[in-house]
N, C-alpha and C. Protein backbone atom coordinates (compact mmCIF):
# COMPACT_ATOMS: atom_id res chain seq x y z
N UNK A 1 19.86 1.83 -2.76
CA UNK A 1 18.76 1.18 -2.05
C UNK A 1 17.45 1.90 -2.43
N UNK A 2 16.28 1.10 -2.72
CA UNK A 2 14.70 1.45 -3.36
C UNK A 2 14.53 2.34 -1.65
N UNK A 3 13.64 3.21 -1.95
CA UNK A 3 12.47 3.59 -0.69
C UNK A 3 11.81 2.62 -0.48
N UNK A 4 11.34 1.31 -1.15
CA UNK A 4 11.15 -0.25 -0.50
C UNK A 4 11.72 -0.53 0.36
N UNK A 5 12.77 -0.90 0.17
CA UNK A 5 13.84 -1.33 0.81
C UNK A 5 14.26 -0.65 2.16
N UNK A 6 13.90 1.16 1.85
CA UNK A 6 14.24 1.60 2.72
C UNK A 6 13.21 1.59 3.77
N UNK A 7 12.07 1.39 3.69
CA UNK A 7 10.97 1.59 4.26
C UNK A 7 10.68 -0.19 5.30
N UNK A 8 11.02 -1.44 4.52
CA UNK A 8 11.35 -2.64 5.07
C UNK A 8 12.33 -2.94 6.18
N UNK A 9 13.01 -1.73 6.00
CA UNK A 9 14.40 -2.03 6.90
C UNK A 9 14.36 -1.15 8.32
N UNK A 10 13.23 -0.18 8.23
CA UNK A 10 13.30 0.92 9.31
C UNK A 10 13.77 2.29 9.05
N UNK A 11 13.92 2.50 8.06
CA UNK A 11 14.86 3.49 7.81
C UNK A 11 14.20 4.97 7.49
N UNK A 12 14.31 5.98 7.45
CA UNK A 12 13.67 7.06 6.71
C UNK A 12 12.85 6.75 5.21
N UNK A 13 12.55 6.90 4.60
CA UNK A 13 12.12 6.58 3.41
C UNK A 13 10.77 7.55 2.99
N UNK A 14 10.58 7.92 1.49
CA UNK A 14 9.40 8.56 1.23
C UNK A 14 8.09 7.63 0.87
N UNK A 15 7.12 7.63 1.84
CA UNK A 15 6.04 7.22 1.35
C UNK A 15 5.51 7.24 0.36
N UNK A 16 5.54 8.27 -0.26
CA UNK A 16 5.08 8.61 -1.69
C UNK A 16 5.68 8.25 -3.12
N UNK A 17 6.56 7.55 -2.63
CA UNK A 17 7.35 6.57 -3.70
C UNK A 17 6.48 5.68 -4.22
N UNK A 18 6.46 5.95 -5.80
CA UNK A 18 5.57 5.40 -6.84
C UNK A 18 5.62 3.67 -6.63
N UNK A 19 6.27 3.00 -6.17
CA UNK A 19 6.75 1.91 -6.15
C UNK A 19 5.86 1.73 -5.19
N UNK A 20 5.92 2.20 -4.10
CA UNK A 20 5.16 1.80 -2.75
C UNK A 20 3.83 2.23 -2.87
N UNK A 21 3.58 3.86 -3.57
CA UNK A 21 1.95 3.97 -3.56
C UNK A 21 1.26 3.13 -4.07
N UNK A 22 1.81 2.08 -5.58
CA UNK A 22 1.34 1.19 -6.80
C UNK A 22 0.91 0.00 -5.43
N UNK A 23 1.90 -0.57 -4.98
CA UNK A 23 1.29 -1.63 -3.94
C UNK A 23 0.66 -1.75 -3.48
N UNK A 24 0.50 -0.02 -2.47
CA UNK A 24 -0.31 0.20 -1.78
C UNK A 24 -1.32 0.06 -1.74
N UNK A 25 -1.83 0.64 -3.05
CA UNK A 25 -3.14 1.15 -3.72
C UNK A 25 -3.94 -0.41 -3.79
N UNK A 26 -3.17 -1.25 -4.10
CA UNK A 26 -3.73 -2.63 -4.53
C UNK A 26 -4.80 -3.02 -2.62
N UNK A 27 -3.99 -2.69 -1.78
CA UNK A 27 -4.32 -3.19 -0.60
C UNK A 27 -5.84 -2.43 -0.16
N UNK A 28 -5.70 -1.17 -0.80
CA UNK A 28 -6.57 -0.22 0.12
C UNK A 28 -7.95 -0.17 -0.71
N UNK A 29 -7.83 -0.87 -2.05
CA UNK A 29 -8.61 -1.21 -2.99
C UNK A 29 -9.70 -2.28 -2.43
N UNK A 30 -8.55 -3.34 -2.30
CA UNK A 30 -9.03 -4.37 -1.20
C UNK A 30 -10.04 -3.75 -0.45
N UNK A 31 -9.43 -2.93 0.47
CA UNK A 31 -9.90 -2.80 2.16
C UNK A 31 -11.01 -2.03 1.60
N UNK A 32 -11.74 -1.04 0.96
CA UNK A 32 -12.72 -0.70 0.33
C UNK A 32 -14.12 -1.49 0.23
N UNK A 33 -13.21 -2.66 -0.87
CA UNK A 33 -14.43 -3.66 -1.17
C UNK A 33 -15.20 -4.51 0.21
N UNK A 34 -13.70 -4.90 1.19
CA UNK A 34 -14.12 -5.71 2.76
C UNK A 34 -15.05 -4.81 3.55
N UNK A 35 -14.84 -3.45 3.63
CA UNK A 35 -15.92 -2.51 4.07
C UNK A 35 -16.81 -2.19 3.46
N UNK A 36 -17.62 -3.03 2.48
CA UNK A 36 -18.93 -2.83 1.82
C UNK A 36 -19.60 -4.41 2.28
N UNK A 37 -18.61 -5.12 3.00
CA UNK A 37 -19.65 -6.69 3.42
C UNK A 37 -20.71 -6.48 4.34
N UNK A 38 -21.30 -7.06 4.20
CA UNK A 38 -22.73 -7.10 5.20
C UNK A 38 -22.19 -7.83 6.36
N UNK A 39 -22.69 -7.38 7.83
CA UNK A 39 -22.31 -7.49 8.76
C UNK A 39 -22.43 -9.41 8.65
N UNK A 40 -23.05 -10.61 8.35
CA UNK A 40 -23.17 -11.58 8.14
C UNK A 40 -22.52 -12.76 7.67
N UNK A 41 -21.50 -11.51 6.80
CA UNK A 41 -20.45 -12.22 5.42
C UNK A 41 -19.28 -13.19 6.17
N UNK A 42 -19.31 -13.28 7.27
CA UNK A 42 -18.34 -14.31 7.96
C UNK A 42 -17.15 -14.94 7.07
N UNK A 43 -17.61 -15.31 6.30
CA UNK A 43 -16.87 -16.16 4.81
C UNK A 43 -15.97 -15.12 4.07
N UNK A 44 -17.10 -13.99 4.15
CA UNK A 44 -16.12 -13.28 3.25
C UNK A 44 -15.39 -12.35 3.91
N UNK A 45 -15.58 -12.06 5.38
CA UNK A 45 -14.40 -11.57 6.07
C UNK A 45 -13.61 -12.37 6.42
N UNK A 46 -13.30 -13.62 6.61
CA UNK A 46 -12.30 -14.40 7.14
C UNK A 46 -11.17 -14.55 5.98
N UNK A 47 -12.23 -14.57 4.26
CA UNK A 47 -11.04 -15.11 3.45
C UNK A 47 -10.35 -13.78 2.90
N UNK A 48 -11.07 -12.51 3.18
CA UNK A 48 -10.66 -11.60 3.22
C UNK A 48 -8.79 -11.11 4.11
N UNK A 49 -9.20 -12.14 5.24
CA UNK A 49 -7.79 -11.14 6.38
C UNK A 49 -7.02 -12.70 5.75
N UNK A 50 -7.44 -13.96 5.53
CA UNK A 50 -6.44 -15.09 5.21
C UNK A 50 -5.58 -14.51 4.38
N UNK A 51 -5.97 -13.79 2.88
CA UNK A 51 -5.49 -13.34 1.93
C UNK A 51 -4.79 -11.81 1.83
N UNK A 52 -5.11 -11.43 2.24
CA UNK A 52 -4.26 -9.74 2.55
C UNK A 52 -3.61 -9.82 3.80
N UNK A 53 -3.81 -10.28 4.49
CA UNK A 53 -3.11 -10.15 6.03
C UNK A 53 -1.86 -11.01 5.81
N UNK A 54 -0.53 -10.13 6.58
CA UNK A 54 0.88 -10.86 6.33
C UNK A 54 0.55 -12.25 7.28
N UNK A 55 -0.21 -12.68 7.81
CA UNK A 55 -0.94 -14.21 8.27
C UNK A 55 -1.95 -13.88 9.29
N UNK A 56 -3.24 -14.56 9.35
CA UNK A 56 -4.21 -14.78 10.09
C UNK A 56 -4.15 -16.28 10.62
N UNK A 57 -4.40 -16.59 11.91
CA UNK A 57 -4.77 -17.76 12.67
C UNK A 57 -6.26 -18.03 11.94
N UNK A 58 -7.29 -18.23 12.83
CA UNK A 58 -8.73 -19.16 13.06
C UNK A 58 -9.06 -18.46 13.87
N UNK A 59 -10.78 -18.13 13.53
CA UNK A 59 -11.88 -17.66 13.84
C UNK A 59 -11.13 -16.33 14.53
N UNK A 60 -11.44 -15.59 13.57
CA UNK A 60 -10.33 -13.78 13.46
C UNK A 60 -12.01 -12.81 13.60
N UNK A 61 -12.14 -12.27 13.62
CA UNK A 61 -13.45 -11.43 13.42
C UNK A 61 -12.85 -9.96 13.61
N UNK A 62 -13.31 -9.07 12.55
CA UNK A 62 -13.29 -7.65 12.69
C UNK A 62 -14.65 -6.79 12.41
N UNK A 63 -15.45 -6.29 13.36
CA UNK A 63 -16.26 -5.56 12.96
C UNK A 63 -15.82 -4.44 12.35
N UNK A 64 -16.87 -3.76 11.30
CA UNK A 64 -16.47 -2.96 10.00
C UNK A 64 -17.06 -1.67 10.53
N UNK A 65 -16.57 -0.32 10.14
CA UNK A 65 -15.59 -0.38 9.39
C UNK A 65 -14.32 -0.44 9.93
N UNK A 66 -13.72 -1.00 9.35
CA UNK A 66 -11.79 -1.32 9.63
C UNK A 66 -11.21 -0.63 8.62
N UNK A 67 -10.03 0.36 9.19
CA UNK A 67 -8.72 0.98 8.77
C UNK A 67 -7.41 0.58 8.76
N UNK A 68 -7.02 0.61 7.65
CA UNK A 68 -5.44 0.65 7.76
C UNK A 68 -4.72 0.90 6.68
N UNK A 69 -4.06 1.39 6.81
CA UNK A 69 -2.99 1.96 5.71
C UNK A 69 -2.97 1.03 3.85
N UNK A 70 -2.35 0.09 4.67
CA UNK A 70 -2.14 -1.43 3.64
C UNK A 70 -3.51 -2.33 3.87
N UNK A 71 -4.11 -1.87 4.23
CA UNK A 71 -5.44 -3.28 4.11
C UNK A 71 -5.34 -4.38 5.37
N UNK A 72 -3.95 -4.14 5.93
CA UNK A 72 -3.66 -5.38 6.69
C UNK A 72 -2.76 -5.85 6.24
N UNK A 73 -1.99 -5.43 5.08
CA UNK A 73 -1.15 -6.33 4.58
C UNK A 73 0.17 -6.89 5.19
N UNK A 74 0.52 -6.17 6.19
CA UNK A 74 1.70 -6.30 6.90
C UNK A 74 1.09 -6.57 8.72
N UNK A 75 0.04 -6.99 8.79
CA UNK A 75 -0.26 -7.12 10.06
C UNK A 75 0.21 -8.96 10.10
N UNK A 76 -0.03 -9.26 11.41
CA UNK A 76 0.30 -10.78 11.70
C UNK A 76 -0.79 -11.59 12.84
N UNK A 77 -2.09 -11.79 12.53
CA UNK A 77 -3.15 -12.36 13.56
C UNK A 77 -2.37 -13.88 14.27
N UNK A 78 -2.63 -14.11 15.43
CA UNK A 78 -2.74 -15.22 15.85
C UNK A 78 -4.51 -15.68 15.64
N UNK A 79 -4.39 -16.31 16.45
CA UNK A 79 -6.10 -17.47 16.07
C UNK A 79 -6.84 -16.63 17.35
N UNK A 80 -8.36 -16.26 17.19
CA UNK A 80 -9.64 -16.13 18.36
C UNK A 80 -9.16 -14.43 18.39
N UNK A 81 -9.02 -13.60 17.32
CA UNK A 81 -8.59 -12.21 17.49
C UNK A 81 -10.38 -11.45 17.16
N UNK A 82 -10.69 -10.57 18.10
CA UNK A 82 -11.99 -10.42 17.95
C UNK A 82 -11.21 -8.65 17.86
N UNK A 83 -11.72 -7.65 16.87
CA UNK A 83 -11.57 -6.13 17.19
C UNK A 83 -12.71 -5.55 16.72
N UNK A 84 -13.56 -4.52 17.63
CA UNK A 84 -14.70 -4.06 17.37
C UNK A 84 -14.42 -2.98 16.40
N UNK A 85 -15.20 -2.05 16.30
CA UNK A 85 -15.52 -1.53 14.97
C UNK A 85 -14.61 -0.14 15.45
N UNK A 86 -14.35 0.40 14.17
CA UNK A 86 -13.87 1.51 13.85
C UNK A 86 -12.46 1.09 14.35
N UNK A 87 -11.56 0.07 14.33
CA UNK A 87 -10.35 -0.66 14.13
C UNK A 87 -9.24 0.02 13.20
N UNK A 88 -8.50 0.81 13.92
CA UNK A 88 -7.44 1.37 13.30
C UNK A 88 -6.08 1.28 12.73
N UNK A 89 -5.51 0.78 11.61
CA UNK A 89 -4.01 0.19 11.50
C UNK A 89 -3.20 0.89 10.65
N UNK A 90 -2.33 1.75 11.42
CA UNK A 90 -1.65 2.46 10.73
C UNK A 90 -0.34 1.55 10.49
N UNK A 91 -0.56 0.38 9.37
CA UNK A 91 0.69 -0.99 9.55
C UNK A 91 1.22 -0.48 8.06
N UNK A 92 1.91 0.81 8.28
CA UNK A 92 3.17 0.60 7.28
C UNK A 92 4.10 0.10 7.67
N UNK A 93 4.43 -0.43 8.86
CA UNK A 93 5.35 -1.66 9.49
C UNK A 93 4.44 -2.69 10.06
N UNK A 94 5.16 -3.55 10.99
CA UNK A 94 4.53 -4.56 10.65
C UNK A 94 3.55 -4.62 12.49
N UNK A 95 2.54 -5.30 12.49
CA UNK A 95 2.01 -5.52 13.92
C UNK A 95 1.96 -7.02 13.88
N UNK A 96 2.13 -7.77 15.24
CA UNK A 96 2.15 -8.87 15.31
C UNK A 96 1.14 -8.73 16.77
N UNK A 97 0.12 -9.63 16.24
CA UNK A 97 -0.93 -9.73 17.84
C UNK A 97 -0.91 -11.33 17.95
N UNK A 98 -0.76 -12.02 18.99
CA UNK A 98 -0.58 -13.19 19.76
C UNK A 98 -2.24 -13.39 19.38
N UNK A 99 -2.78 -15.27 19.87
CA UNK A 99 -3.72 -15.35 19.95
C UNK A 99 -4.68 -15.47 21.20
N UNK A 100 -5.84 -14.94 20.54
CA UNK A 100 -6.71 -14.40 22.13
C UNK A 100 -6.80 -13.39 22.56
N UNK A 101 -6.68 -12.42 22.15
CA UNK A 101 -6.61 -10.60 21.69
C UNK A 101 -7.90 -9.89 21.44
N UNK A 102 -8.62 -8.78 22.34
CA UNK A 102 -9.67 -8.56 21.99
C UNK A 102 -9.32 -7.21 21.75
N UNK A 103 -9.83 -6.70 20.57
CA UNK A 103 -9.79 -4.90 21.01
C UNK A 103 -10.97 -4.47 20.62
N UNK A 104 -11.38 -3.50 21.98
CA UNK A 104 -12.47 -2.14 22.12
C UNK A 104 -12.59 -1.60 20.98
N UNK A 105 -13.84 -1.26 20.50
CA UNK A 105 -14.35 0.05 19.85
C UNK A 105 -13.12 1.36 18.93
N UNK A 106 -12.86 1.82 18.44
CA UNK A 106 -11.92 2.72 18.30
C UNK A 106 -10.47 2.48 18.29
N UNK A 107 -9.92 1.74 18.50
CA UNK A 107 -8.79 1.14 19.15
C UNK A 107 -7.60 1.52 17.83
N UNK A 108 -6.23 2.40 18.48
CA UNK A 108 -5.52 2.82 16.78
C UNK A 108 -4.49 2.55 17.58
N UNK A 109 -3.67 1.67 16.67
CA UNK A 109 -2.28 0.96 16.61
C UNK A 109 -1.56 1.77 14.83
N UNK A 110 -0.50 2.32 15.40
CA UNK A 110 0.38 2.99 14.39
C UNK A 110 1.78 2.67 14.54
N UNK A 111 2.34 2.00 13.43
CA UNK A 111 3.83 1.91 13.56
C UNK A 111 4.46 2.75 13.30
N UNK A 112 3.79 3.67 11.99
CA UNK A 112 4.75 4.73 11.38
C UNK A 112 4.95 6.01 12.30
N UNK A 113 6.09 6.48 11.89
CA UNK A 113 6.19 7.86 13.03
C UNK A 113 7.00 8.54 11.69
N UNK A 114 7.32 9.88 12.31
CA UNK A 114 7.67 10.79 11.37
C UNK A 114 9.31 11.28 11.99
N UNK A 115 10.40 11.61 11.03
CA UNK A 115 11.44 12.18 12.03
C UNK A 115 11.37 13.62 13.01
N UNK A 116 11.96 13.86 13.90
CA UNK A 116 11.92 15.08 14.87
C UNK A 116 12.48 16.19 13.72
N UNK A 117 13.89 15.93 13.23
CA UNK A 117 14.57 17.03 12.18
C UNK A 117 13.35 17.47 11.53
N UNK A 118 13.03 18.89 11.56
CA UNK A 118 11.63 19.56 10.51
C UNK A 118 12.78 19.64 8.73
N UNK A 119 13.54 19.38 8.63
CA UNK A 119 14.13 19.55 7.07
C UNK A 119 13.84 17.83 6.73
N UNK A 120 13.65 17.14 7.40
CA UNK A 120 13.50 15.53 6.81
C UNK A 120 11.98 15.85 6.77
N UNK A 121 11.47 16.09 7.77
CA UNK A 121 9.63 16.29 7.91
C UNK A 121 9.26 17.02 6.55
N UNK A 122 9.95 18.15 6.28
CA UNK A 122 9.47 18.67 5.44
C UNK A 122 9.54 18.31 3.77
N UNK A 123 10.68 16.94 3.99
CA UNK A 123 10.79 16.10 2.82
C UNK A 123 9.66 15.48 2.76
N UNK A 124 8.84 14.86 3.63
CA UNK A 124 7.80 13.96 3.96
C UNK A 124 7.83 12.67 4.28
N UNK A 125 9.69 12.55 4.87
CA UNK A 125 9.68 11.11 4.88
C UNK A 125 9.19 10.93 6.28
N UNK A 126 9.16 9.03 6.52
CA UNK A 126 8.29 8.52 7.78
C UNK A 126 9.41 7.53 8.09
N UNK A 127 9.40 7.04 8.99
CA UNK A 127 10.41 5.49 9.11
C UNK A 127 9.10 4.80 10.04
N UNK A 128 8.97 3.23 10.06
CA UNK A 128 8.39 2.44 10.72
C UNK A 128 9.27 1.87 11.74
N UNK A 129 8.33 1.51 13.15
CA UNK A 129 8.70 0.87 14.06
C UNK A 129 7.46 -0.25 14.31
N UNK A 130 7.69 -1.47 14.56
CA UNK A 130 6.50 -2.96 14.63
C UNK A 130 5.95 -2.83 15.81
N UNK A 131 4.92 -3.14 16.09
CA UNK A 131 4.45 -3.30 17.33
C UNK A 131 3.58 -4.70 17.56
N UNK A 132 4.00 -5.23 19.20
CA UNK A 132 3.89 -6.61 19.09
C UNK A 132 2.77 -6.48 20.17
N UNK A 133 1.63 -7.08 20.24
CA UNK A 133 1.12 -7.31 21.73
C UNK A 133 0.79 -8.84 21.68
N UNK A 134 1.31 -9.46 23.15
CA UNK A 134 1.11 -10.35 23.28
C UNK A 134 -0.52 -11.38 23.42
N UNK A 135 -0.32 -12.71 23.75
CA UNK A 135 -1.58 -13.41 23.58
C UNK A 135 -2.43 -13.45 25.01
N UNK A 136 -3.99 -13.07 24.78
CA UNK A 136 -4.97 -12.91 26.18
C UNK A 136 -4.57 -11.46 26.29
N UNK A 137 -4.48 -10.59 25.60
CA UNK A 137 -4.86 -9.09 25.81
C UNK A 137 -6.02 -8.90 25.77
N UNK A 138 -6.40 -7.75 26.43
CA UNK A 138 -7.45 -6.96 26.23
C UNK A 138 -6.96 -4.85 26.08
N UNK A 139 -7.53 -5.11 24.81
CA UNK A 139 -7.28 -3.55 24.57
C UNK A 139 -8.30 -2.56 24.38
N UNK A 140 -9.00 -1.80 25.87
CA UNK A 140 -10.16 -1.47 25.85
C UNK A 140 -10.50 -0.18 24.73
N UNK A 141 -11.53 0.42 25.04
CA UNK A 141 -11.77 0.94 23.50
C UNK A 141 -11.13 2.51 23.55
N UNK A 142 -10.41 3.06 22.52
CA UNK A 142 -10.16 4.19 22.07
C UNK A 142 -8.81 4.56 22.40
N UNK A 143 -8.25 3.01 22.88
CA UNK A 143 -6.91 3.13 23.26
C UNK A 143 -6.06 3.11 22.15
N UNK A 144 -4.52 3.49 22.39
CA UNK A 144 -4.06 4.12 21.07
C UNK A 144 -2.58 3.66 21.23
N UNK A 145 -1.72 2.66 20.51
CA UNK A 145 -0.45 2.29 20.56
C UNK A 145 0.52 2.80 19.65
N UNK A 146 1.47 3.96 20.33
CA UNK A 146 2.24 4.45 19.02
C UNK A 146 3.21 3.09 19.03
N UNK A 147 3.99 3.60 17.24
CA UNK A 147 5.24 2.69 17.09
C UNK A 147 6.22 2.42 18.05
N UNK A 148 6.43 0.95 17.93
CA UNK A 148 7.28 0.59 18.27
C UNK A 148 6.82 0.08 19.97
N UNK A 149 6.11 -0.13 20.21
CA UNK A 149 5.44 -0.60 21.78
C UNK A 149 5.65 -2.25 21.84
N UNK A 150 5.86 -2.66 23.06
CA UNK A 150 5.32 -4.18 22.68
C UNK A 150 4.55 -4.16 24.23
N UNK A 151 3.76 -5.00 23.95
CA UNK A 151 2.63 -5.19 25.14
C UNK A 151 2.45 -6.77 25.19
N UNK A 152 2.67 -7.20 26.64
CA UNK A 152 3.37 -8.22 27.04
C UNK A 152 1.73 -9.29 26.66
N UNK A 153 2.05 -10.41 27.18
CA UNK A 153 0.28 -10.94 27.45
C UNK A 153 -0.12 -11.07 28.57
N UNK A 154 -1.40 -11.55 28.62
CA UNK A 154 -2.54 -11.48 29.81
C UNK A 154 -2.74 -9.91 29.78
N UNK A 155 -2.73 -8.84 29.62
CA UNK A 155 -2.67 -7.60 29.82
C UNK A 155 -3.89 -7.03 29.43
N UNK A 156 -4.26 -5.82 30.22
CA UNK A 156 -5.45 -5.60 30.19
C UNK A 156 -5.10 -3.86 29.73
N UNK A 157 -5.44 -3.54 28.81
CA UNK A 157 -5.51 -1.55 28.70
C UNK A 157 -6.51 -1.11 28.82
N UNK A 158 -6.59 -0.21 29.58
CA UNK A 158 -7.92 0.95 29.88
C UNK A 158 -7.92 1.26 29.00
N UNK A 159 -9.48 1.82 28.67
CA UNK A 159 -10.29 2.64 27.69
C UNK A 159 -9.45 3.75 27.83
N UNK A 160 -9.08 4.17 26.42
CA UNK A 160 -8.74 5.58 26.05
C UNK A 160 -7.00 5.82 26.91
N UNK A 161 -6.73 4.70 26.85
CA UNK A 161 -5.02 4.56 27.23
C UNK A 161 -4.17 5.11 25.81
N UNK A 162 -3.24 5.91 26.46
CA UNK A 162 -2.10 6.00 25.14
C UNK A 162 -0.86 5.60 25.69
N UNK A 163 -0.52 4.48 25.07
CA UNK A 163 0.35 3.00 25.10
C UNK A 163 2.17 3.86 24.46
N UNK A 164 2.76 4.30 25.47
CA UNK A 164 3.76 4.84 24.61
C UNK A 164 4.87 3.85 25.06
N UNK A 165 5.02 3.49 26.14
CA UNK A 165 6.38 2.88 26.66
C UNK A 165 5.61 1.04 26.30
N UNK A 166 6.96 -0.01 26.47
CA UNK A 166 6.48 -1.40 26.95
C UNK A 166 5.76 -1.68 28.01
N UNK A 167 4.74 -2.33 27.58
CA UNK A 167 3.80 -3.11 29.01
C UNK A 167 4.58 -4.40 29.59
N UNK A 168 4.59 -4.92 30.39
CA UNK A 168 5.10 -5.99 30.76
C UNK A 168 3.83 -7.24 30.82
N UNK A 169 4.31 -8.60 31.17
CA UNK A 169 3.39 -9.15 30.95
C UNK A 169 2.10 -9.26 32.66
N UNK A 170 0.95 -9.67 32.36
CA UNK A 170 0.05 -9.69 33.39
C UNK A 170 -0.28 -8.82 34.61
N UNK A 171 -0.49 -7.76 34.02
CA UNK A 171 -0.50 -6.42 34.19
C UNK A 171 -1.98 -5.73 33.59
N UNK A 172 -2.07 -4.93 34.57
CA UNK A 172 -3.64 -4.14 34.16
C UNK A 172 -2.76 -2.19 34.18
N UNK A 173 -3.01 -2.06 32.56
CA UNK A 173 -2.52 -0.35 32.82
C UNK A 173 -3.15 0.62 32.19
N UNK A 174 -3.30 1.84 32.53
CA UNK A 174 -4.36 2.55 32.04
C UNK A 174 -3.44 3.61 32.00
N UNK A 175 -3.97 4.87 31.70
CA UNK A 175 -3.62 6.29 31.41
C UNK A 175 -3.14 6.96 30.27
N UNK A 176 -3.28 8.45 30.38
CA UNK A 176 -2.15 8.74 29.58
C UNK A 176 -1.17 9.99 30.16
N UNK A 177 0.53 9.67 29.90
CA UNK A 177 0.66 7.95 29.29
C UNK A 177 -0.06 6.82 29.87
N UNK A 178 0.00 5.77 29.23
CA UNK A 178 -0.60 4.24 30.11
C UNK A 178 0.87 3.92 31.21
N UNK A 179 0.81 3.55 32.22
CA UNK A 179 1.31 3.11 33.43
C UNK A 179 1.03 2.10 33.56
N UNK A 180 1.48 1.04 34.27
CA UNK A 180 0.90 -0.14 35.22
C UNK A 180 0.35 -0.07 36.19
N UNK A 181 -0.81 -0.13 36.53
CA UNK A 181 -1.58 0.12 38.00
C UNK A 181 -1.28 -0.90 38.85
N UNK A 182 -1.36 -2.07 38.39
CA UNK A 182 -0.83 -3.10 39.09
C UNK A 182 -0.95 -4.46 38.61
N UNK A 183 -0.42 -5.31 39.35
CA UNK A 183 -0.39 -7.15 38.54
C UNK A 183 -1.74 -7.43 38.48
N UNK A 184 -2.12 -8.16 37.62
CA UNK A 184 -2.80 -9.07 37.52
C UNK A 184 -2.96 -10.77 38.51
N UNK A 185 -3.72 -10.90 39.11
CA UNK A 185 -3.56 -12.81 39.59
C UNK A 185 -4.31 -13.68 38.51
N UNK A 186 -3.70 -14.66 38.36
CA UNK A 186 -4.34 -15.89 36.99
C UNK A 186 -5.89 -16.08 37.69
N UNK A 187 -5.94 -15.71 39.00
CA UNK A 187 -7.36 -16.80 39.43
C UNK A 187 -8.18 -15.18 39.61
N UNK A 188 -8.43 -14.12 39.57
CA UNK A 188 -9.08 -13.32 39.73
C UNK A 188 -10.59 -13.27 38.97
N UNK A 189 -11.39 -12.93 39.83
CA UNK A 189 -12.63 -13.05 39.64
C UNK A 189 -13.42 -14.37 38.82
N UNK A 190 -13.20 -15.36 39.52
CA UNK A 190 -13.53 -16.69 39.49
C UNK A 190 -13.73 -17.33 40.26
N UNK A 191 -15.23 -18.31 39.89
CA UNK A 191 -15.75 -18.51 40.97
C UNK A 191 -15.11 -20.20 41.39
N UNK A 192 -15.14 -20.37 43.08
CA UNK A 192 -14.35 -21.40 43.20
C UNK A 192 -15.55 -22.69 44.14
């Protein structure tokens, strides 16, 4: 089995496998050129995430600069995804965001993690875990989702939350760790 292969499947695998850096490199090349657009380029950020992103919905917006490992290449937009600037994606696995998703300022989503054994660490391998958040999130700014989380929808994260366990859905949670403070109601703060 390739470190492709091994790295697709979840498994331990070395990042630094010539196979995977060659790909890589193609993405982050990309993500370079998308962080030199003028804040205006609408056109050319949209056909930007259509084309590198493992799929984008409609009317996607990322203020620049944006990070991520692969360019996006393994991320998955639904449609109306707005993320403010300094947008973090550590997607050597894969992220899937629902549509209607806003994220804060700073905001770092990482799938990859490293093993606990220090003789694998010290090989340098990583294994990926996906992380899913559902549609009508809000992910306030500087909040931080390690691998492998899924975060339900309607959900709201406090600024500067670190997202380690599952959120459930329609739920407001903050901290660190992030907790559930409590439910959400569909009709809250609306006027009747």
């Amino acid at each position: 089995m390739t470190e492709y292969e091994r790295m697709e499947q979840g498994l331990n695998y070395d990042p630094c496998d010539e196979e995977i850096m060659q790909e890589q490199r193609v993405y982050q090349d990309r993500l370079w050129e998308f962080n030199q657009l003028k804040p205006a380029d609408f056109a050319a950020k949209e056909a930007y995430m259509k084309e590198n992103f493992a799929e984008c919905g409609e009317r996607c917006y990322i203020e620049l600069p944006f990070h991520a490992n692969w360019g996006g290449h393994h991320v998955h937009f639904g449609s109306d995804i707005y993320a403010n600037s300094n947008f973090t994606l550590v997607d050597d696995g894969h992220i899937y965001v629902g549509d209607r998703v806003m994220f804060g300022p700073n905001v770092t989503i990482a799938t990859a993690n490293h093993p606990p054994e220090p003789e694998l660490r010290a090989k340098g391998l990583q294994y990926n875990r996906d992380v899913r958040i559902g549609e009508n999130t809000w992910i306030g700014a500087g909040a931080i989702i390690v691998p492998g989380v899924v975060i339900g929808k309607n959900v709201v994260i406090g600024a500067g939350s670190i997202v380690t366990k599952d959120i459930p859905d329609n739920v407001l949670a903050v901290g660190n760790p992030c907790r559930v403070i409590r439910h959400i109601e569909s009709k809250e703060n609306t006027e009747e």
